[in-house]
N, C-alpha and C. Protein backbone atom coordinates (compact mmCIF):
# COMPACT_ATOMS: atom_id res chain seq x y z
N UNK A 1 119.55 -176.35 2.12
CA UNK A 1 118.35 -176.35 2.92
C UNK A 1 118.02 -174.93 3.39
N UNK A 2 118.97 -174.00 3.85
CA UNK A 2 118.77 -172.56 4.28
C UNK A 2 118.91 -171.60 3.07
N UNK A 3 118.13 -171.77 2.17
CA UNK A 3 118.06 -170.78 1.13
C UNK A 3 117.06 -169.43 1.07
N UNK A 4 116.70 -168.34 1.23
CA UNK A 4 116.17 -167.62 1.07
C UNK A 4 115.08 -166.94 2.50
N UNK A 5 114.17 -167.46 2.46
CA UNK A 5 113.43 -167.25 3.86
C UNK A 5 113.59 -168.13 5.16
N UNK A 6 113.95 -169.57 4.30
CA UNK A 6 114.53 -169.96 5.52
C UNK A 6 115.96 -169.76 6.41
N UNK A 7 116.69 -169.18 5.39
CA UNK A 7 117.76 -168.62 6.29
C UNK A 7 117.38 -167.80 6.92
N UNK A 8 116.78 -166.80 6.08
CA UNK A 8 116.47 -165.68 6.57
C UNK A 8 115.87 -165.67 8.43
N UNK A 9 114.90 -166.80 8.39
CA UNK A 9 114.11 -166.69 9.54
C UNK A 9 114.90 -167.51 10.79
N UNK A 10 115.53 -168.82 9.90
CA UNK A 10 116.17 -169.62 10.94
C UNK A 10 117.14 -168.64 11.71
N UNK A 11 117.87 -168.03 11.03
CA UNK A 11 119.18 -167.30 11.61
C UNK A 11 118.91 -166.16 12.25
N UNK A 12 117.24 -165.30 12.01
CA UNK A 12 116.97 -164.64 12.30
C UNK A 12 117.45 -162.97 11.84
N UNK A 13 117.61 -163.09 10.16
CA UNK A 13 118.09 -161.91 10.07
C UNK A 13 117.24 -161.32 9.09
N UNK A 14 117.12 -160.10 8.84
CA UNK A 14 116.29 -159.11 8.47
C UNK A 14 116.59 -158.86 7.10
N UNK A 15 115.68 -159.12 5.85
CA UNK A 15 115.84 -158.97 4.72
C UNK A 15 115.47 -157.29 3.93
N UNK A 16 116.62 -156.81 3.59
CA UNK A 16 116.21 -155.71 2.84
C UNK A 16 114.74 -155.23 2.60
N UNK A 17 114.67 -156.28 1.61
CA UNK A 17 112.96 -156.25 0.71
C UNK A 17 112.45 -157.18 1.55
N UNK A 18 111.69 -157.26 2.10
CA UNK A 18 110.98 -158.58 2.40
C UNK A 18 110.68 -159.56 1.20
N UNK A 19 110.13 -160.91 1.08
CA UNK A 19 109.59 -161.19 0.58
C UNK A 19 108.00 -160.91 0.40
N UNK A 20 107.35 -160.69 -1.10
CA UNK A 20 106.05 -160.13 -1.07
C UNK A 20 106.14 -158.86 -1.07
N UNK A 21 107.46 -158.45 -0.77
CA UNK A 21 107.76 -156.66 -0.80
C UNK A 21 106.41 -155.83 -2.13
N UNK A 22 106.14 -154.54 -2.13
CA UNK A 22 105.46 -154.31 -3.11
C UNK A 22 104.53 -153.45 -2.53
N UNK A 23 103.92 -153.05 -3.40
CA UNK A 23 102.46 -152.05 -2.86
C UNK A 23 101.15 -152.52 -4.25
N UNK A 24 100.70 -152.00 -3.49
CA UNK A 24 98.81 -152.54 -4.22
C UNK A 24 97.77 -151.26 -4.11
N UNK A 25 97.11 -151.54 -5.09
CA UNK A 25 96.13 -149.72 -5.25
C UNK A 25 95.31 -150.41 -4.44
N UNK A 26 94.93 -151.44 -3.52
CA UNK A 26 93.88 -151.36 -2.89
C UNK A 26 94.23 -152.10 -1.69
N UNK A 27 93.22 -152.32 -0.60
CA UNK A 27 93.87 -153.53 0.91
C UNK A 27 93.08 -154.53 0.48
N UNK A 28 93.59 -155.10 1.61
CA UNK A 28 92.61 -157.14 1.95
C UNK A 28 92.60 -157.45 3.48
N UNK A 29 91.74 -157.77 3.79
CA UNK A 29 91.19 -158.13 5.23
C UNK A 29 91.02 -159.41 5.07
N UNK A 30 91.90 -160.29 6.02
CA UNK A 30 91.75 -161.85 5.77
C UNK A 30 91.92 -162.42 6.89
N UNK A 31 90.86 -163.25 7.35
CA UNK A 31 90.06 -164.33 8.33
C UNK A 31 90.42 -165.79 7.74
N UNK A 32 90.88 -166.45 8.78
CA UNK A 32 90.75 -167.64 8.89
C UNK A 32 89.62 -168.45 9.58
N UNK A 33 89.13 -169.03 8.71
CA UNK A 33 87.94 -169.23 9.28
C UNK A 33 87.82 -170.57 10.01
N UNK A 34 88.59 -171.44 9.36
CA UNK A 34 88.32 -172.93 10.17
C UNK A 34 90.18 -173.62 9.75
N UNK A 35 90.69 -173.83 10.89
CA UNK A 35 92.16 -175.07 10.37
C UNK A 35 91.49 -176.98 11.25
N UNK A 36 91.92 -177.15 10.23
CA UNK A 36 91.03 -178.46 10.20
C UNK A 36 92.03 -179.64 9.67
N UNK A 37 92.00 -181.02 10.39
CA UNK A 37 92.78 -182.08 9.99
C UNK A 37 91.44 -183.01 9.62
N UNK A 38 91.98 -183.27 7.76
CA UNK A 38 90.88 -184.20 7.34
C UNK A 38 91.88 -185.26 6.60
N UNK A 39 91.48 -186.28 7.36
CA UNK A 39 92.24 -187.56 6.43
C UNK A 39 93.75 -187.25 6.97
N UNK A 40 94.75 -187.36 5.79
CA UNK A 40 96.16 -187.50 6.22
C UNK A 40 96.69 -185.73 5.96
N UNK A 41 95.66 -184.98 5.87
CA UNK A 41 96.01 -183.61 5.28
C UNK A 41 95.59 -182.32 6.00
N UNK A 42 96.24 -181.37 6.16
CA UNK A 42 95.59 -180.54 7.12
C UNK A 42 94.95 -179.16 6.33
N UNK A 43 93.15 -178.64 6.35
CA UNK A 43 93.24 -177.81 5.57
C UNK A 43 92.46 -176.38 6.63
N UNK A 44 92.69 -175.76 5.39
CA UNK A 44 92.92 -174.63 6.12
C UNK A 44 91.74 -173.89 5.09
N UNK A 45 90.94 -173.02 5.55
CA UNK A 45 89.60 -172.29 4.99
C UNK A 45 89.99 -170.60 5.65
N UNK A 46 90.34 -169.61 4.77
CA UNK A 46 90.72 -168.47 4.59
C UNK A 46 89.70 -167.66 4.07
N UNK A 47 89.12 -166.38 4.47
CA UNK A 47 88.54 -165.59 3.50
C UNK A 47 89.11 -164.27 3.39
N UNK A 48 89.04 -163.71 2.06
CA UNK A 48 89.98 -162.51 2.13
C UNK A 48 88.90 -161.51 1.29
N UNK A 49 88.88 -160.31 1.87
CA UNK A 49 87.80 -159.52 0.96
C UNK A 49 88.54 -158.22 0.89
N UNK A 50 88.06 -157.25 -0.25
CA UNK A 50 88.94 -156.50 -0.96
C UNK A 50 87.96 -155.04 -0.13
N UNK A 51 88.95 -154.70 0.99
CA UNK A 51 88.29 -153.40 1.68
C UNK A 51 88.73 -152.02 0.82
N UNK A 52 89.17 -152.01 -0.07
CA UNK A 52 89.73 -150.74 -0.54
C UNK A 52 88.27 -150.10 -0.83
N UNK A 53 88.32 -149.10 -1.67
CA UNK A 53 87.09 -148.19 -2.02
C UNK A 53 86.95 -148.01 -4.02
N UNK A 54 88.14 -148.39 -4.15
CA UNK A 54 88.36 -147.98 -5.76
C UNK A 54 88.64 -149.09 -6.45
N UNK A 55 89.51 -149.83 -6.11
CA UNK A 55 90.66 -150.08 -7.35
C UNK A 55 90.21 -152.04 -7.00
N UNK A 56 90.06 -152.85 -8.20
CA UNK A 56 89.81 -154.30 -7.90
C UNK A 56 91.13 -154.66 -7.39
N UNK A 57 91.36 -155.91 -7.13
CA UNK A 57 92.69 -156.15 -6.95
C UNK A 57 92.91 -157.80 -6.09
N UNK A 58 93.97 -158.73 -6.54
CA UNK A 58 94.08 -160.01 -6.04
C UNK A 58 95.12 -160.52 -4.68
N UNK A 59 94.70 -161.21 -4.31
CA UNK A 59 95.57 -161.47 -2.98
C UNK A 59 96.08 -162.88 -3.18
N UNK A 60 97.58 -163.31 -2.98
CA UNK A 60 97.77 -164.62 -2.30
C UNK A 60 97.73 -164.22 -1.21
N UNK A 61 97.62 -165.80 -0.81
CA UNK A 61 97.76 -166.52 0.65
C UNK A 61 98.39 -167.49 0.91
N UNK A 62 99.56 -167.22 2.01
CA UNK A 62 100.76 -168.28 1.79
C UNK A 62 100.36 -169.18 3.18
N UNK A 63 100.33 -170.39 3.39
CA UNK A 63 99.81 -170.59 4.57
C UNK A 63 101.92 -171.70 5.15
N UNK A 64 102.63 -171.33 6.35
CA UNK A 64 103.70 -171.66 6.18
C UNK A 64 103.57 -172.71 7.58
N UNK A 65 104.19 -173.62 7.84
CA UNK A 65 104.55 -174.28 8.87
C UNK A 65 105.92 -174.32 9.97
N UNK A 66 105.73 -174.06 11.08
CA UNK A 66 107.03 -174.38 11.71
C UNK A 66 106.80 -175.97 12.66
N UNK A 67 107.81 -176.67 12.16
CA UNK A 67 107.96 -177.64 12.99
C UNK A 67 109.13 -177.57 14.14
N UNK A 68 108.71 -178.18 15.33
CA UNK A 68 109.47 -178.46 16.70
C UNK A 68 110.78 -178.88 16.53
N UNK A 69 111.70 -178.34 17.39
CA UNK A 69 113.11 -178.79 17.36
C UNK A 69 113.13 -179.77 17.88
N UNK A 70 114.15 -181.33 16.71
CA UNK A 70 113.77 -182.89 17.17
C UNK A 70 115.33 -183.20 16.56
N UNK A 71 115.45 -184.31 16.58
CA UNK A 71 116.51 -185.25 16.07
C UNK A 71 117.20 -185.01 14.66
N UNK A 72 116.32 -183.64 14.06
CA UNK A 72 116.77 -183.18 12.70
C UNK A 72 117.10 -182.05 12.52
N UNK A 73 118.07 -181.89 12.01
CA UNK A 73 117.88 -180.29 11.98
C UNK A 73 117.28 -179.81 10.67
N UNK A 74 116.40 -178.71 10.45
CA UNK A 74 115.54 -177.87 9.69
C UNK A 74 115.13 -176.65 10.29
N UNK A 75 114.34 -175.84 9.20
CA UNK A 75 114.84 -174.37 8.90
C UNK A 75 113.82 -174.05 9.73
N UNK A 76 113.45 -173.34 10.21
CA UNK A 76 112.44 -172.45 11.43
C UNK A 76 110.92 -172.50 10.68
N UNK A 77 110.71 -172.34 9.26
CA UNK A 77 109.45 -172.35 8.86
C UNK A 77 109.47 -172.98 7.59
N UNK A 78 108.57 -173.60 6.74
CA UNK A 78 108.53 -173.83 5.32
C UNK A 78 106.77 -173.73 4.67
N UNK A 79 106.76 -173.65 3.76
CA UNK A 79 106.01 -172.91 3.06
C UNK A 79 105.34 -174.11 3.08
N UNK A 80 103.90 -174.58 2.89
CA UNK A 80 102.59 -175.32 2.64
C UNK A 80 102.07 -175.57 1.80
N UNK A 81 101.25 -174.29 1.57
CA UNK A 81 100.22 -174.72 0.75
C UNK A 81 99.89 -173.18 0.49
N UNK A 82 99.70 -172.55 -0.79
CA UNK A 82 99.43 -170.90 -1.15
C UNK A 82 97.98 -171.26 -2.23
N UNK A 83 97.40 -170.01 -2.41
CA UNK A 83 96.52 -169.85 -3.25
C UNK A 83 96.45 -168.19 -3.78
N UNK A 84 95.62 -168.21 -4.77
CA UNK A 84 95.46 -166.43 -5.22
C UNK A 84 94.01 -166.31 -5.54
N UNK A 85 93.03 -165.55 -4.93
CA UNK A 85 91.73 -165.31 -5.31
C UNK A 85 91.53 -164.43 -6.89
N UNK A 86 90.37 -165.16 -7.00
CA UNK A 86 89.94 -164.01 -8.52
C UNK A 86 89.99 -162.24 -8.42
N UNK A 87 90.19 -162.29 -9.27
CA UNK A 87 90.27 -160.06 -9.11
C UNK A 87 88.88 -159.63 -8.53
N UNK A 88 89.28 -158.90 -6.66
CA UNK A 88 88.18 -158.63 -6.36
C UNK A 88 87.80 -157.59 -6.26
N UNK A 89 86.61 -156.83 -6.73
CA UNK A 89 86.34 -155.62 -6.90
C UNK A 89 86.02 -154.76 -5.33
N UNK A 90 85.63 -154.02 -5.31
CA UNK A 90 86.04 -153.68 -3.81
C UNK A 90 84.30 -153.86 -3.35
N UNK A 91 84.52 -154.23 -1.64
CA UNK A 91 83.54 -154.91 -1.05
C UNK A 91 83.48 -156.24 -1.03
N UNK A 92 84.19 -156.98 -2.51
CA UNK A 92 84.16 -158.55 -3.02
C UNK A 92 84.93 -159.34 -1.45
N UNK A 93 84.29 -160.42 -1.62
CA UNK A 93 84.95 -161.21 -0.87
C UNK A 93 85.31 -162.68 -1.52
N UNK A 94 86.01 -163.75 -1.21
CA UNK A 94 86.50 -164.99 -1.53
C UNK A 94 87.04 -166.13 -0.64
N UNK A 95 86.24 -166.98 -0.43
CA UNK A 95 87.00 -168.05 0.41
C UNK A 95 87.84 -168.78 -0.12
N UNK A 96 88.93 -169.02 0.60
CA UNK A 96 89.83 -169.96 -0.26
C UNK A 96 90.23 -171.24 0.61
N UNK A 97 90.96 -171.91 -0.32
CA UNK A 97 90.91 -173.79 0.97
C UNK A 97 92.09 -174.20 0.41
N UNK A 98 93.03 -173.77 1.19
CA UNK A 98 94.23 -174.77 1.46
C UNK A 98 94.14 -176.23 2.22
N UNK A 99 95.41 -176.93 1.43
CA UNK A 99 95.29 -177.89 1.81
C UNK A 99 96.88 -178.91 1.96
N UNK A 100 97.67 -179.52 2.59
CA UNK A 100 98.86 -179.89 2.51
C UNK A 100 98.77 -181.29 3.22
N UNK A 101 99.36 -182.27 2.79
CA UNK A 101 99.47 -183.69 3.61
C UNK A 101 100.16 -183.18 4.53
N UNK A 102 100.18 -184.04 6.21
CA UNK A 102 100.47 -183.75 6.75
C UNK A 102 102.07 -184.44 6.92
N UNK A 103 101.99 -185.71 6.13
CA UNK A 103 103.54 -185.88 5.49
C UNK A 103 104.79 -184.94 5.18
N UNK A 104 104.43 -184.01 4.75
CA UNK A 104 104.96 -183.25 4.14
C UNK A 104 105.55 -182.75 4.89
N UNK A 105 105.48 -182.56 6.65
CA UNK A 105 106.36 -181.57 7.55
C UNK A 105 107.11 -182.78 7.92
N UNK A 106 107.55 -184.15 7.67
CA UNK A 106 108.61 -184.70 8.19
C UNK A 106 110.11 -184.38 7.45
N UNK A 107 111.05 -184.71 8.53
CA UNK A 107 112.28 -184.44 7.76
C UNK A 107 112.81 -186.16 7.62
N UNK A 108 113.57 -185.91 6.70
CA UNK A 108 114.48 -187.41 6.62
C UNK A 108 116.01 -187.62 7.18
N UNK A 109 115.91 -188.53 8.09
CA UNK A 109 116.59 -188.64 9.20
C UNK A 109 118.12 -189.70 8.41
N UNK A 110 119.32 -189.48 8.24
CA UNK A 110 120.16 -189.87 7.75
C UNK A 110 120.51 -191.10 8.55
N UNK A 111 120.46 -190.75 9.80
CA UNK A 111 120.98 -191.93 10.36
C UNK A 111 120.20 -193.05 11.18
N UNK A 112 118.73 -192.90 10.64
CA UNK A 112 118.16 -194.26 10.78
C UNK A 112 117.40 -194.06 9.33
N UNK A 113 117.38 -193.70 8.42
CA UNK A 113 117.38 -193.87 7.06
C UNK A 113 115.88 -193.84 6.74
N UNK A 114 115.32 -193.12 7.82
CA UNK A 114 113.62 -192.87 7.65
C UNK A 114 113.43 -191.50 7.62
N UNK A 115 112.40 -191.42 7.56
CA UNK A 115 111.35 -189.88 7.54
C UNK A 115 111.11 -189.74 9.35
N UNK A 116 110.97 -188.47 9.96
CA UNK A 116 110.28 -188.36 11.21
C UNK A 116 109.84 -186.92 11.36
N UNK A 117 108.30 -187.36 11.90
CA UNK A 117 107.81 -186.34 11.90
C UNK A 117 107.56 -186.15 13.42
N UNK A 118 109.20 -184.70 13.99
CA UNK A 118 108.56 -184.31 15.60
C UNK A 118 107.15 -183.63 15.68
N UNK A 119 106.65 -184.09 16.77
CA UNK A 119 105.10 -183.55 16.94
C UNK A 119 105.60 -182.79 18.51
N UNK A 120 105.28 -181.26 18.95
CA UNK A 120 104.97 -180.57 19.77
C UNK A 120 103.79 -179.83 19.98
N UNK A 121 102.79 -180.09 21.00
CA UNK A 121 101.93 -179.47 20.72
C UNK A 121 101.86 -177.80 21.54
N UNK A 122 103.22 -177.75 21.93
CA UNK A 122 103.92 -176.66 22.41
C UNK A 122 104.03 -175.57 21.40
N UNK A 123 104.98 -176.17 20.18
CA UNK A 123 105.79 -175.44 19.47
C UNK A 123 105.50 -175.59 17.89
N UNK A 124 104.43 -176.13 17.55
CA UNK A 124 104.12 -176.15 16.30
C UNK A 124 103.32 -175.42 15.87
N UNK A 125 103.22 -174.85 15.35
CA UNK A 125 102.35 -173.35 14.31
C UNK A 125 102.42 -173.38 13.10
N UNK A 126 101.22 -172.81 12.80
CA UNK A 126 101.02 -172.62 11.09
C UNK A 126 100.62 -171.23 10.53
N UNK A 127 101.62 -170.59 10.13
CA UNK A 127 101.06 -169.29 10.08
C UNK A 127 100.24 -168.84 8.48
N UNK A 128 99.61 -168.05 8.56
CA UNK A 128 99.00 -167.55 6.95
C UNK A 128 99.56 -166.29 6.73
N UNK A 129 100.26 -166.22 5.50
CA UNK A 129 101.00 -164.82 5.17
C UNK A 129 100.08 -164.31 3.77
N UNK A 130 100.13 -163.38 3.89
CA UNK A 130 99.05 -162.22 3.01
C UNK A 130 100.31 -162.11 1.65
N UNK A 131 100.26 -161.74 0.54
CA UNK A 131 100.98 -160.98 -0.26
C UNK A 131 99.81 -160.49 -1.36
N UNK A 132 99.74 -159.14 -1.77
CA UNK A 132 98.87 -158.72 -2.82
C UNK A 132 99.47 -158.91 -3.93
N UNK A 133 98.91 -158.44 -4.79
CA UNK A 133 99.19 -158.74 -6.37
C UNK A 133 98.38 -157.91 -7.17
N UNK A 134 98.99 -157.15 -8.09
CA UNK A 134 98.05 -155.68 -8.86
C UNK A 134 97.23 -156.84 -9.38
N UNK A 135 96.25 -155.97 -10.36
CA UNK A 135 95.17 -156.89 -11.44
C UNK A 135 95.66 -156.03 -12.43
């Protein structure tokens, strides 16, 4: 269960490279524009536009979840729902629409042999992580 970023974050320790490590000939400026619960799924509307001056260039967008400390134990954050816009030339912009059931943040509980999903409206966050990508 603690493999890679989630160790990393649960335990709180500092990775060499980050993940997404890397450089890009150009930037991205990215707005969230609306997080929204539709149906059983929660989505998320991102726009990311290519501020550089020269060079085109593509962005993911990782959108990650932390769920509340409950009756289970799990890793500090897990990953959602990602996307990658078309190669944007500079000035370009792109909305993008994540989307994840909201199922998906329960853990499965061994010893009453179900799924549970803790709800805090304290401690639950959804963060959006940037990573570029040459063209």
């Amino acid at each position: 269960m603690y493999v890679g970023y989630r160790y990393f974050d649960t335990y709180n320790v500092t990775p060499k490279y980050e993940f997404g490590y890397g450089l890009s000939y150009t930037t991205f400026d990215t707005k969230t524009d609306s997080v929204a619960v539709n149906g059983n799924n929660l989505v998320t509307k991102v726009t990311v536009k290519n501020t550089g001056d020269k060079y085109s260039g593509r962005q993911v967008v990782q959108e990650y979840y932390s769920a509340p400390k409950g009756t289970v134990d799990k890793a500090f954050q897990n990953l959602a729902a990602y996307a990658k816009t078309d190669v944007l030339a500079p000035g370009q912009s792109q909305t993008l629409t994540l989307s994840f059931p909201l199922y998906n943040m329960a853990s499965y509980d061994t010893a009453s042999n179900s799924y549970i999903l803790d709800i805090s409206l304290e401690s639950a966050t959804v963060h959006v992580i940037l990573t570029s990508l040459l063209s």
